[in-house]
ModelCIF file with pLDDT and N, C-alpha, C, O atoms, coordinates in Angstrom:
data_MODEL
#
_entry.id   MODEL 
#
_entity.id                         1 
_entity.type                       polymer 
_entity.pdbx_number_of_molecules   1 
#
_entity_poly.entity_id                      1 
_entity_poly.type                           'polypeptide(L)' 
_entity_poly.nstd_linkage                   no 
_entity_poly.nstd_monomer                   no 
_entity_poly.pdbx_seq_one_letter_code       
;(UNK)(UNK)(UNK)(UNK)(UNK)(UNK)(UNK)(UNK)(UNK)(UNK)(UNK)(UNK)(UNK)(UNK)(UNK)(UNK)
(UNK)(UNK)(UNK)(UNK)(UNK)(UNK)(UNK)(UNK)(UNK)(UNK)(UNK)(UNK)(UNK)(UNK)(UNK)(UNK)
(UNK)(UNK)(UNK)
;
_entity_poly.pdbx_seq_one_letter_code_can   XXXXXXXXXXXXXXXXXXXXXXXXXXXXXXXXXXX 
_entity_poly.pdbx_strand_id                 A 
#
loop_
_entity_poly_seq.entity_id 
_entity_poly_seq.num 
_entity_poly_seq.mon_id 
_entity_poly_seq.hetero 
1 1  UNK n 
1 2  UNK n 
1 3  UNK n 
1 4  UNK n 
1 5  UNK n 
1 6  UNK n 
1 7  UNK n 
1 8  UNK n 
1 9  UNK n 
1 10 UNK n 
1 11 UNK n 
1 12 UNK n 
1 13 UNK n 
1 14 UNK n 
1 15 UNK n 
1 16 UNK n 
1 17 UNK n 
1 18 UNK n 
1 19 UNK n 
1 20 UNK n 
1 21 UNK n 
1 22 UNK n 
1 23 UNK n 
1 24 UNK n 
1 25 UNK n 
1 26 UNK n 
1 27 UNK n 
1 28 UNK n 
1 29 UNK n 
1 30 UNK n 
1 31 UNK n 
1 32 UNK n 
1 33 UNK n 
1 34 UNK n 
1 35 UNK n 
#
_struct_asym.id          A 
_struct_asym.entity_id   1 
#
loop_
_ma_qa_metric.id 
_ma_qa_metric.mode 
_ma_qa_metric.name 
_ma_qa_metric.software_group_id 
_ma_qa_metric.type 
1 global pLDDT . pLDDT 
2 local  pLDDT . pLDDT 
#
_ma_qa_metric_global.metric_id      1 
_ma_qa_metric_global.metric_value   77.00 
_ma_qa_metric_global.model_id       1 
_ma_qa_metric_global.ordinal_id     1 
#
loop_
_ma_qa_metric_local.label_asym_id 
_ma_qa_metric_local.label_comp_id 
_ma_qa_metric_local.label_seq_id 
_ma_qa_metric_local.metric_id 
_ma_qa_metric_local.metric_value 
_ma_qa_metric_local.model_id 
_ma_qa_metric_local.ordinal_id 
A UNK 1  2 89.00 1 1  
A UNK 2  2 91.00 1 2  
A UNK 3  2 89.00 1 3  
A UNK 4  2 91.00 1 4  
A UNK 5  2 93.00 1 5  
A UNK 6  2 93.00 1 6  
A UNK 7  2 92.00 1 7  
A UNK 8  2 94.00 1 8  
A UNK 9  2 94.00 1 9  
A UNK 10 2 93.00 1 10 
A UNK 11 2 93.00 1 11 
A UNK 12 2 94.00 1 12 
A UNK 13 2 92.00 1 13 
A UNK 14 2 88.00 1 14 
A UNK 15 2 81.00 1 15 
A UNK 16 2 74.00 1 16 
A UNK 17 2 63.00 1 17 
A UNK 18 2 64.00 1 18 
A UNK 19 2 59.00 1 19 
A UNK 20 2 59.00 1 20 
A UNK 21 2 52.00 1 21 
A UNK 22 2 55.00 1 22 
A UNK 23 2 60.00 1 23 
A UNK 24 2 58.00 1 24 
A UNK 25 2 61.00 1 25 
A UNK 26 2 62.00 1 26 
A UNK 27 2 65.00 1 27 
A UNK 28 2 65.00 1 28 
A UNK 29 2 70.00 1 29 
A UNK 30 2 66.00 1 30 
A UNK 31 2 76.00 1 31 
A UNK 32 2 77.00 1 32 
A UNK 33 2 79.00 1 33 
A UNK 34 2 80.00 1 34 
A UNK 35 2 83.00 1 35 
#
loop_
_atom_site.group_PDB 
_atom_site.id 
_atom_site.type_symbol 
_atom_site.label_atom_id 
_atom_site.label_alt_id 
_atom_site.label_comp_id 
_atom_site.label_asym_id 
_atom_site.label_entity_id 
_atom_site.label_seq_id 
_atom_site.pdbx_PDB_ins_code 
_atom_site.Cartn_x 
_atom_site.Cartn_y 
_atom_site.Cartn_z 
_atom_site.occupancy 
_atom_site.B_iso_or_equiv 
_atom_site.pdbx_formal_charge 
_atom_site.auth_seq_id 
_atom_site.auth_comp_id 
_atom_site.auth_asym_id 
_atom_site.auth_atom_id 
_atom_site.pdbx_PDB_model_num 
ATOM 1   N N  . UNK A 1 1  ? 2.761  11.923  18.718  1.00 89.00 ? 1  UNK A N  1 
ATOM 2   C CA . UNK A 1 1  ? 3.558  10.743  19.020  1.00 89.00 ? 1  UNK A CA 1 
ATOM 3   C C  . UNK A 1 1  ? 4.242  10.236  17.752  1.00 89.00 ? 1  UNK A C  1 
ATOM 4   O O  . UNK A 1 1  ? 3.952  10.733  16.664  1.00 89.00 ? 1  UNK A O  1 
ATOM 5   N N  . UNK A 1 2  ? 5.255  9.136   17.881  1.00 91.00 ? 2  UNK A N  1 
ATOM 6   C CA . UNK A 1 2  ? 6.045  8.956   16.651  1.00 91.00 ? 2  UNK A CA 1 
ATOM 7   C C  . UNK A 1 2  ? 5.401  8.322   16.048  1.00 91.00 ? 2  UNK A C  1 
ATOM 8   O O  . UNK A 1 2  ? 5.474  8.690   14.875  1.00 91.00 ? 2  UNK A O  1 
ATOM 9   N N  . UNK A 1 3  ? 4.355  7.010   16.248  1.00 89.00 ? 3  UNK A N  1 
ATOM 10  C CA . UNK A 1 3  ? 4.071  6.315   15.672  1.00 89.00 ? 3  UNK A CA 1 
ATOM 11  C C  . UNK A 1 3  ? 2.880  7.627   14.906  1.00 89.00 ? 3  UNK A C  1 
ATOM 12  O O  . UNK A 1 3  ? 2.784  7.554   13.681  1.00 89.00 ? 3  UNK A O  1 
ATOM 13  N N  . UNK A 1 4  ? 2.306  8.388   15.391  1.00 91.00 ? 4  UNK A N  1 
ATOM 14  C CA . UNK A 1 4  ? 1.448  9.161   14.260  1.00 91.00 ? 4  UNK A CA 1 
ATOM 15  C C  . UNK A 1 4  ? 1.866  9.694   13.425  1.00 91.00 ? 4  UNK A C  1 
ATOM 16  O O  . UNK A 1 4  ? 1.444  9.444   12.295  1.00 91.00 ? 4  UNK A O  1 
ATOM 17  N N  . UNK A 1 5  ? 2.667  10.461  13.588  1.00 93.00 ? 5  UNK A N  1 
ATOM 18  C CA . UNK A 1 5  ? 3.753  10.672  13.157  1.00 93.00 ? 5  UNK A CA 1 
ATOM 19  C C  . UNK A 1 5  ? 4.125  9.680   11.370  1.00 93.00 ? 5  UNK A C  1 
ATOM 20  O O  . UNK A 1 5  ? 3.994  9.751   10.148  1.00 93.00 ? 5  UNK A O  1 
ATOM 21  N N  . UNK A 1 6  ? 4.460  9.137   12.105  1.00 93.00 ? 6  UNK A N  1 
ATOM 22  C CA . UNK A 1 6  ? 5.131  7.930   11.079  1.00 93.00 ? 6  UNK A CA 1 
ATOM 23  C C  . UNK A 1 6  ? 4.104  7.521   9.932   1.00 93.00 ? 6  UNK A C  1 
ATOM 24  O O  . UNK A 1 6  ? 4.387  7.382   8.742   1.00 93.00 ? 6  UNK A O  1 
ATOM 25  N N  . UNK A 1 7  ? 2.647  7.328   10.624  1.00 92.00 ? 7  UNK A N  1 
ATOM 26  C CA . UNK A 1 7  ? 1.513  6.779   9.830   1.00 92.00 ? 7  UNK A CA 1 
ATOM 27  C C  . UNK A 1 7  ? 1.325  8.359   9.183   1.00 92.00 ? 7  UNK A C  1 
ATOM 28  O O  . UNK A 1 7  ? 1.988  8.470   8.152   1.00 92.00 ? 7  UNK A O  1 
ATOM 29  N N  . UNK A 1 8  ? 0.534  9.676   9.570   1.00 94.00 ? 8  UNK A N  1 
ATOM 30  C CA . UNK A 1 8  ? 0.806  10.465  8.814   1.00 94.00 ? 8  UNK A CA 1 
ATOM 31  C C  . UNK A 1 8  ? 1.941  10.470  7.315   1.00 94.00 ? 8  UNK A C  1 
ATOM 32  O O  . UNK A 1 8  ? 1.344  10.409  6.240   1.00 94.00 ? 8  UNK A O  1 
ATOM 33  N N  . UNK A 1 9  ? 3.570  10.542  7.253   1.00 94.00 ? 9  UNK A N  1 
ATOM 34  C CA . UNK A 1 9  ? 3.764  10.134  6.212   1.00 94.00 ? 9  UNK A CA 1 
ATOM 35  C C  . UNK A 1 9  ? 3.945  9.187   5.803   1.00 94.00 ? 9  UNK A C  1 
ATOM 36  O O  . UNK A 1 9  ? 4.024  9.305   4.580   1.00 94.00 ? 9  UNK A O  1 
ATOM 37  N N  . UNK A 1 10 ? 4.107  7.961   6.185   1.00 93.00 ? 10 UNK A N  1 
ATOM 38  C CA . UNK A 1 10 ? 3.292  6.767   5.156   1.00 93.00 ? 10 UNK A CA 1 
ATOM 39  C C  . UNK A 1 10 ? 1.966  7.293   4.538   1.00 93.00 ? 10 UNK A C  1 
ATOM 40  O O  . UNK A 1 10 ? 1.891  7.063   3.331   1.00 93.00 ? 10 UNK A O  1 
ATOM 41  N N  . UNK A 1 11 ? 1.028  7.867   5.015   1.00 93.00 ? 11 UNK A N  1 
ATOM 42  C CA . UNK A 1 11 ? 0.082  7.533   4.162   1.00 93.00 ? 11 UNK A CA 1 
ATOM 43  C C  . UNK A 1 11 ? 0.073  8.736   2.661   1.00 93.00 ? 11 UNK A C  1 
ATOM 44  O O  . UNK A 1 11 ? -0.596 8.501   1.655   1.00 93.00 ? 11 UNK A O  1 
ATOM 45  N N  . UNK A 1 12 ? 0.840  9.824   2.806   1.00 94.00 ? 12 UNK A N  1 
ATOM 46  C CA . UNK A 1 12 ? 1.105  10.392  2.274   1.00 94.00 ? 12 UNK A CA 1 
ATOM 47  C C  . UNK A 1 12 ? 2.050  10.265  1.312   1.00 94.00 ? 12 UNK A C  1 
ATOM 48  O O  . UNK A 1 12 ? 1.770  10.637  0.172   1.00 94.00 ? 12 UNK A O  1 
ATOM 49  N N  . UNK A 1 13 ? 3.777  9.531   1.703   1.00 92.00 ? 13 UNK A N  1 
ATOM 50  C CA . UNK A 1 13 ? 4.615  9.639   0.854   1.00 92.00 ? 13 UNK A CA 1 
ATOM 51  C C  . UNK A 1 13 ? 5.304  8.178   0.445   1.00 92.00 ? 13 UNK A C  1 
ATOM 52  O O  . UNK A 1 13 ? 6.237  7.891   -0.304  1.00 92.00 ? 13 UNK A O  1 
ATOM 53  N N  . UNK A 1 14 ? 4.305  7.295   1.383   1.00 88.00 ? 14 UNK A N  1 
ATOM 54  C CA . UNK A 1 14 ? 5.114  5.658   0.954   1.00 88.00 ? 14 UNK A CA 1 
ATOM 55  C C  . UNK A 1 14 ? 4.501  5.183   -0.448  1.00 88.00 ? 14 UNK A C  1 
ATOM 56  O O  . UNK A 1 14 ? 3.330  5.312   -0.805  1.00 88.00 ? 14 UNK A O  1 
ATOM 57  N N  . UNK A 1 15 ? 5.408  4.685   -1.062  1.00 81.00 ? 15 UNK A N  1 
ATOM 58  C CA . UNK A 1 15 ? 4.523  3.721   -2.520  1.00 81.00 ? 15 UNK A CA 1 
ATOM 59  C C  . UNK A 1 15 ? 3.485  3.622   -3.104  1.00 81.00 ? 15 UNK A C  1 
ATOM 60  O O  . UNK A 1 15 ? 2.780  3.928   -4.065  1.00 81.00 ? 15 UNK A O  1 
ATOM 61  N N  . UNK A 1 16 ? 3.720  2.715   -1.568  1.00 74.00 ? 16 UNK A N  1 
ATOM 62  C CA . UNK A 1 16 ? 2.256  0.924   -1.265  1.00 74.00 ? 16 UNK A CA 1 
ATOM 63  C C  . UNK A 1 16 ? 1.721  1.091   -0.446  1.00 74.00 ? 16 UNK A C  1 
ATOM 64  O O  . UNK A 1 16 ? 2.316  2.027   0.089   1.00 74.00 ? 16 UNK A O  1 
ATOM 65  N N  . UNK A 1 17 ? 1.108  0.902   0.002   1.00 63.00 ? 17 UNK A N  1 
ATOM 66  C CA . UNK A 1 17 ? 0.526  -0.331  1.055   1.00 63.00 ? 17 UNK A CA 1 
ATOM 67  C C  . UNK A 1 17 ? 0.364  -1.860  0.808   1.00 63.00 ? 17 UNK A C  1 
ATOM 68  O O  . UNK A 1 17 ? -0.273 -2.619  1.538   1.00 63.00 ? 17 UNK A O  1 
ATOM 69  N N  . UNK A 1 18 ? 1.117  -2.242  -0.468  1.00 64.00 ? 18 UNK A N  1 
ATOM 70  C CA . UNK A 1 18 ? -0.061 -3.519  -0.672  1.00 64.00 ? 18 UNK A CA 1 
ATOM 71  C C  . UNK A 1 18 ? 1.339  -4.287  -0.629  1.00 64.00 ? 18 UNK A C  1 
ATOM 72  O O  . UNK A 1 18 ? 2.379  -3.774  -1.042  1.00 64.00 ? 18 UNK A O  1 
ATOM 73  N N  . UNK A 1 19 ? 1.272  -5.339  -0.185  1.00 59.00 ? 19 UNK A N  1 
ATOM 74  C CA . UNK A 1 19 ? 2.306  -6.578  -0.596  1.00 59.00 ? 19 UNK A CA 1 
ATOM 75  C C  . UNK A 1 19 ? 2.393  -7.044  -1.611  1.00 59.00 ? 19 UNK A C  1 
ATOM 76  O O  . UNK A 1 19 ? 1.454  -7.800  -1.862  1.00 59.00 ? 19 UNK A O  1 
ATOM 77  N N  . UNK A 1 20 ? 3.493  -6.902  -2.760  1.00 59.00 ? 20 UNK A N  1 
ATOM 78  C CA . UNK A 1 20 ? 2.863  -7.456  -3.938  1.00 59.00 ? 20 UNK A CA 1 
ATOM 79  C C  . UNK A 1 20 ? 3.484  -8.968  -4.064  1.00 59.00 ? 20 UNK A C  1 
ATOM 80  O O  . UNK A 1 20 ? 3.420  -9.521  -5.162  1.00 59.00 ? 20 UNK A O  1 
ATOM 81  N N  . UNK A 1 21 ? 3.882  -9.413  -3.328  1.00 52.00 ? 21 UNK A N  1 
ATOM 82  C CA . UNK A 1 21 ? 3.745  -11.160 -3.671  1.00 52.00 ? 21 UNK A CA 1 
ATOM 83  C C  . UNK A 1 21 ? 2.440  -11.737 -3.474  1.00 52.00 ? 21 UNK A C  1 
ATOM 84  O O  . UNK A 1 21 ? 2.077  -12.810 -3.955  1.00 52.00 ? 21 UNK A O  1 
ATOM 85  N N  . UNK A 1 22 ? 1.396  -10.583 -2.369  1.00 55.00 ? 22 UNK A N  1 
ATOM 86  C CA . UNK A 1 22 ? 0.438  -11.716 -2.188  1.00 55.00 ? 22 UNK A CA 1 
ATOM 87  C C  . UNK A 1 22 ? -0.629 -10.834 -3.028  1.00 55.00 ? 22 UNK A C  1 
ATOM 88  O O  . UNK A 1 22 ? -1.561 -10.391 -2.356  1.00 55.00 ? 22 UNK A O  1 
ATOM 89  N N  . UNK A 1 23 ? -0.618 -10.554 -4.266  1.00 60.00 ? 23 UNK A N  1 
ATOM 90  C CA . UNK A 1 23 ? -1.304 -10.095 -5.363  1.00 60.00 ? 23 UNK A CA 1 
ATOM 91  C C  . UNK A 1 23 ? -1.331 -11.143 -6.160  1.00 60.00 ? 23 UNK A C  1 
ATOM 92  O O  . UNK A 1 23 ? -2.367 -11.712 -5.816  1.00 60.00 ? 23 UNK A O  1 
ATOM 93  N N  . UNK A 1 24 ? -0.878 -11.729 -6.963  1.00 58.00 ? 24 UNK A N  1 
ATOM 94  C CA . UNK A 1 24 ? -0.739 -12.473 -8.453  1.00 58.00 ? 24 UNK A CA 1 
ATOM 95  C C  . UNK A 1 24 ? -0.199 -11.805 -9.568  1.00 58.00 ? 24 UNK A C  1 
ATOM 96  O O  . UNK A 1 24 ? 0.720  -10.987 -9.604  1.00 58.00 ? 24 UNK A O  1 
ATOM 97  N N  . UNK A 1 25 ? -0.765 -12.178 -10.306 1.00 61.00 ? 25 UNK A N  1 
ATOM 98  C CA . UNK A 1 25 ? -0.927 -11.900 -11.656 1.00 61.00 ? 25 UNK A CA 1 
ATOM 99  C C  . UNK A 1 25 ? -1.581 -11.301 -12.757 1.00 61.00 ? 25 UNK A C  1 
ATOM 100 O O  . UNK A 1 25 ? -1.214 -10.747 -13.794 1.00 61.00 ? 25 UNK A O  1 
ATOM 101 N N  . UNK A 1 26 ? -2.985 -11.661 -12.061 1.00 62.00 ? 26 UNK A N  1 
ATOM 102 C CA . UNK A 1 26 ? -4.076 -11.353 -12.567 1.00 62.00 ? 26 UNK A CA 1 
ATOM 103 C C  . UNK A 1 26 ? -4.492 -9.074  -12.832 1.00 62.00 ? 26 UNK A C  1 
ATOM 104 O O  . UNK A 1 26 ? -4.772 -8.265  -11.947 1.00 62.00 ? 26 UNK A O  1 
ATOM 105 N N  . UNK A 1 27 ? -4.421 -8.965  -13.516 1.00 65.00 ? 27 UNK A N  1 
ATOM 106 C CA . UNK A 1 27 ? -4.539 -7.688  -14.017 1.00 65.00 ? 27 UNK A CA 1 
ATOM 107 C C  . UNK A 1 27 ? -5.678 -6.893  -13.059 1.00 65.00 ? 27 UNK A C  1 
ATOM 108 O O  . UNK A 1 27 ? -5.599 -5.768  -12.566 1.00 65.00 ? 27 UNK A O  1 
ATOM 109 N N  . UNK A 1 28 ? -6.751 -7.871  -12.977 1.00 65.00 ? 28 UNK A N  1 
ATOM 110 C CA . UNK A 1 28 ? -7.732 -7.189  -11.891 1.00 65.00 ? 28 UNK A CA 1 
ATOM 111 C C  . UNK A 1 28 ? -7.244 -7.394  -10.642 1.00 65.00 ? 28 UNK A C  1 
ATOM 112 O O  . UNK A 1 28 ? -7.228 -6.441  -9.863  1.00 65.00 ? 28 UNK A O  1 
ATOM 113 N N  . UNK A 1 29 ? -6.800 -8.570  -10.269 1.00 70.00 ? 29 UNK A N  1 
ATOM 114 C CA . UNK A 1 29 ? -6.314 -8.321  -8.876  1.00 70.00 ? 29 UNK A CA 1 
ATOM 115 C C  . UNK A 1 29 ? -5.364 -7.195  -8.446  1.00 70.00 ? 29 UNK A C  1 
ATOM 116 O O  . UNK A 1 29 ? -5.278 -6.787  -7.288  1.00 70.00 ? 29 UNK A O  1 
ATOM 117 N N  . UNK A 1 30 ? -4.638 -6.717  -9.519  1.00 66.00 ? 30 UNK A N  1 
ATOM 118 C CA . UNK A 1 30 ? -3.399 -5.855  -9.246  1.00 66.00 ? 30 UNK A CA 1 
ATOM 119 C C  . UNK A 1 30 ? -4.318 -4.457  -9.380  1.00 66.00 ? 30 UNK A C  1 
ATOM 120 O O  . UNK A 1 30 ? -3.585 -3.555  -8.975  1.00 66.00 ? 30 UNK A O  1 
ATOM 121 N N  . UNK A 1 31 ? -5.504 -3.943  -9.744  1.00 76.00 ? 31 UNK A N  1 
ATOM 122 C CA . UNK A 1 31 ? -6.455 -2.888  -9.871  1.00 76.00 ? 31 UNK A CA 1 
ATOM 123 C C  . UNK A 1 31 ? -6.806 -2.937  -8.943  1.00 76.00 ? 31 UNK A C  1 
ATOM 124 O O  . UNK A 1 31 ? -6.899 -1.819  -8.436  1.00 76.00 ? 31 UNK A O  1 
ATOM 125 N N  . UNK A 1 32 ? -7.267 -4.158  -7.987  1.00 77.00 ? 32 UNK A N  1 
ATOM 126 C CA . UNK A 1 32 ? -8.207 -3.727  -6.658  1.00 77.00 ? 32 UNK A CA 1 
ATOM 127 C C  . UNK A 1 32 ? -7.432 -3.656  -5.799  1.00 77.00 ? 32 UNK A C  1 
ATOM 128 O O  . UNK A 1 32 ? -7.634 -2.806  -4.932  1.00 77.00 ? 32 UNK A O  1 
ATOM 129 N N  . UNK A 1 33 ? -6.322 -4.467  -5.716  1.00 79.00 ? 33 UNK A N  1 
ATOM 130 C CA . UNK A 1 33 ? -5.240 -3.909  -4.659  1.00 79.00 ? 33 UNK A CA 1 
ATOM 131 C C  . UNK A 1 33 ? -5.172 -2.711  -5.140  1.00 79.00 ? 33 UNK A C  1 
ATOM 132 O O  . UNK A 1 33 ? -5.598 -2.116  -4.150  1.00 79.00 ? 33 UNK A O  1 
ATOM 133 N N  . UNK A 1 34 ? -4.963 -1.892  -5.905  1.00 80.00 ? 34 UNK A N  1 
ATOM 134 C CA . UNK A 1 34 ? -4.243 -0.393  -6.048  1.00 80.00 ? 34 UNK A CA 1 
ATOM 135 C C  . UNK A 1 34 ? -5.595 0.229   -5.546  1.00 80.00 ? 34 UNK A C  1 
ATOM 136 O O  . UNK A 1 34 ? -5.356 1.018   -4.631  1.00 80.00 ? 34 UNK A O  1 
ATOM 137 N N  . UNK A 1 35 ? -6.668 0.159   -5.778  1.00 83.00 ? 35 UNK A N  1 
ATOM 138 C CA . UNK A 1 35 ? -7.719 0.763   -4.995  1.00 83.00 ? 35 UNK A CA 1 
ATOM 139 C C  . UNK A 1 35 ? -7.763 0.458   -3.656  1.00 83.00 ? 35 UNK A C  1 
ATOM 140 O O  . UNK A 1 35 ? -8.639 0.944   -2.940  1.00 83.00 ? 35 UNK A O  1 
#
């Protein structure tokens, strides 16, 4: 289906996942989002 499809490469070839406005600033916060 498309939507598997779709999630298949997102999870493979997109960026992010993470929103980065709702990260901060903070150096660790921007580490555990990337984990």
């Amino acid at each position: 289906e498309s939507d598997q499809k779709d999630l298949a490469s997102g999870i493979l070839y997109e960026p992010s996942f993470i929103i980065d406005s709702l990260i901060g600033e903070s150096g660790f916060a921007r580490a555990y989002a990337d984990q």
